[in-house]
Protein backbone atom coordinates (compact mmCIF):
# COMPACT_ATOMS: atom_id res chain seq x y z
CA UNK A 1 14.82 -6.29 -107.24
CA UNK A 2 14.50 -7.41 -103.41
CA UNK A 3 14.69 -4.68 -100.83
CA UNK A 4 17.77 -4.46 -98.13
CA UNK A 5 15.80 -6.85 -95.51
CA UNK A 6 14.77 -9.43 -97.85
CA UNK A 7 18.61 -9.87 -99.55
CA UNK A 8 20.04 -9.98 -95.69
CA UNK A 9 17.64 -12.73 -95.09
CA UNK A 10 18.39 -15.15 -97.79
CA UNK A 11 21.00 -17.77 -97.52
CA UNK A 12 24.03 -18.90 -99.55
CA UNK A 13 24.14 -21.24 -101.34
CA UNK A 14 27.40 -23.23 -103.01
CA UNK A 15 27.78 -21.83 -106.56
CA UNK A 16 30.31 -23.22 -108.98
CA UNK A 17 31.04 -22.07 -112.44
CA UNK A 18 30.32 -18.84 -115.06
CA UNK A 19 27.29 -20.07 -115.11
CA UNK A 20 25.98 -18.62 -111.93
CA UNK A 21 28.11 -15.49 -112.56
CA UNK A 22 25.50 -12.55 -112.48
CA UNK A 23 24.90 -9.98 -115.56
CA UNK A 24 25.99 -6.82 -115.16
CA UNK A 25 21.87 -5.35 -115.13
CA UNK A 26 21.48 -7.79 -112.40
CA UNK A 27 24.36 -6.14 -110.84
CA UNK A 28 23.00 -2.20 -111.10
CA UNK A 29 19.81 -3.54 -109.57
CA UNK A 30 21.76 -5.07 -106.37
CA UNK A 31 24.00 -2.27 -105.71
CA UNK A 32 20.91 0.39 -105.99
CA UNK A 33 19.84 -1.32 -102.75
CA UNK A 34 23.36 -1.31 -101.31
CA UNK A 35 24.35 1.83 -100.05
CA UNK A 36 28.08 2.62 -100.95
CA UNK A 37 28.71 -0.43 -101.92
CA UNK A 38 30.49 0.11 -104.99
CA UNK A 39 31.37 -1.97 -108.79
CA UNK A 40 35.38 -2.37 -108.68
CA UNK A 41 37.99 -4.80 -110.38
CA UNK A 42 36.21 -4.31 -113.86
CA UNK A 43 32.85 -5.48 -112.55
CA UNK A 44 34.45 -8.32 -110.69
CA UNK A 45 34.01 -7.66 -106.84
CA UNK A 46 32.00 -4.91 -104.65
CA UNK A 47 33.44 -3.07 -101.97
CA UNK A 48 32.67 -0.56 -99.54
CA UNK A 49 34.72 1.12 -96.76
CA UNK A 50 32.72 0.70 -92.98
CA UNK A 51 33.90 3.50 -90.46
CA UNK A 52 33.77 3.52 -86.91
CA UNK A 53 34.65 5.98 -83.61
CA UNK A 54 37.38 3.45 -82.09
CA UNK A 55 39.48 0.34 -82.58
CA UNK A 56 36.96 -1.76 -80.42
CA UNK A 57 34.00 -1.22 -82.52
CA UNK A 58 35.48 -1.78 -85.66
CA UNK A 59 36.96 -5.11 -84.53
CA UNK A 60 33.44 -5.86 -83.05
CA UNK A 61 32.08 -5.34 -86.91
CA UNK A 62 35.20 -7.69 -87.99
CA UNK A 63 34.06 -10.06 -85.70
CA UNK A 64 30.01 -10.29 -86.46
CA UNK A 65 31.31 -10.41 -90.28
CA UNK A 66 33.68 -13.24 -89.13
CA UNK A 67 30.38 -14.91 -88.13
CA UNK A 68 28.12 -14.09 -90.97
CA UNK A 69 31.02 -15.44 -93.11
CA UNK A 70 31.16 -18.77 -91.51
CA UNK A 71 27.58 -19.45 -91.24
CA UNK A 72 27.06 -18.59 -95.08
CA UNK A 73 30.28 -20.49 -96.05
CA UNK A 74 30.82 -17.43 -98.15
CA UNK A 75 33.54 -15.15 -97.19
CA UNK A 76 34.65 -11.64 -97.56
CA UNK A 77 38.58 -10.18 -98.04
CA UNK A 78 38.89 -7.71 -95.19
CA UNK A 79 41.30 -4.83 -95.01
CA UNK A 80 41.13 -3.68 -91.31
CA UNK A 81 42.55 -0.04 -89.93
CA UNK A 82 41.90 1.13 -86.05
CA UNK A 83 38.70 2.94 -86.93
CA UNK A 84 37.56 1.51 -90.39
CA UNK A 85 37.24 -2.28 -92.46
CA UNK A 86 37.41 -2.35 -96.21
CA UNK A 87 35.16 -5.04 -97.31
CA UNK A 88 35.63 -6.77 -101.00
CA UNK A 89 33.07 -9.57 -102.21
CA UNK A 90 33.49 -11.61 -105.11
CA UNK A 91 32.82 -15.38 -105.74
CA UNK A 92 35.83 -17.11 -106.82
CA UNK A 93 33.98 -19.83 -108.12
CA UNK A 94 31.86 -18.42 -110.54
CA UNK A 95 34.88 -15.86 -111.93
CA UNK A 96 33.12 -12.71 -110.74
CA UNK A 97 29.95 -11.48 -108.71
CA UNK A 98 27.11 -14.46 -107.76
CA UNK A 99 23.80 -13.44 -105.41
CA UNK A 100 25.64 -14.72 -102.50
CA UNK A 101 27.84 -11.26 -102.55
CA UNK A 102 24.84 -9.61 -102.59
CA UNK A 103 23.24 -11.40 -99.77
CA UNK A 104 26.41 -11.61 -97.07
CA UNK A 105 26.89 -7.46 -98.48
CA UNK A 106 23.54 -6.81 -97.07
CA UNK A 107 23.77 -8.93 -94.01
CA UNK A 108 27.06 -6.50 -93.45
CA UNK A 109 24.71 -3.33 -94.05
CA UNK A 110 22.49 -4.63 -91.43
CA UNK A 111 25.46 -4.66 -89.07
CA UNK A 112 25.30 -1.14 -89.25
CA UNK A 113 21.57 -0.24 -88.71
């Protein structure tokens, strides 16, 4: 399984179909490397709550996400409160979780470091 840095520097790619929905092992070994992301929807999305100390940094995180989003054509449902975003991946698509969560989930960890 790829480390943090290596997942947040791959690229999306366009996924269509069950086919490219991930396993659940697959899964486990994607959110070990995710911290607090967590399994939700009966294995069908990830999700993890980002806090912050004021409304201006949190909307900067919205923002950078908005970004990542468009330039991986892959994009998150958001959830935003004055000092924290609730962020939910899942790829419609495929009917459940594809790499590309994983990937934009870890660009959103990096975000943070």
């Amino acid at each position: 399984m790829p480390q943090l840095t290596e997942l947040a520097s791959r690229h999306c790619v366009p996924l269509r179909g069950p086919d490219h929905r991930l396993p659940y092992e697959e899964v486990q070994g994607f959110l070990n490397v995710l911290p607090g992301w967590m399994l939700v929807e009966n294995g069908q999305a990830i999700r993890k709550s980002f806090k912050f100390d004021d409304y201006y940094r949190t909307m900067a995180f919205v923002n950078a996400l908005a970004f990542i989003a468009h330039r991986q054509d892959h994009h998150p449902d958001l959830s935003v409160h004055y000092n924290r975003v609730e962020v939910r991946y899942s790829t419609h698509d495929v009917g459940g979780l594809s790499a590309n969560d994983f990937i934009c989930a870890a660009k959103a960890e990096q975000l943070q470091l």
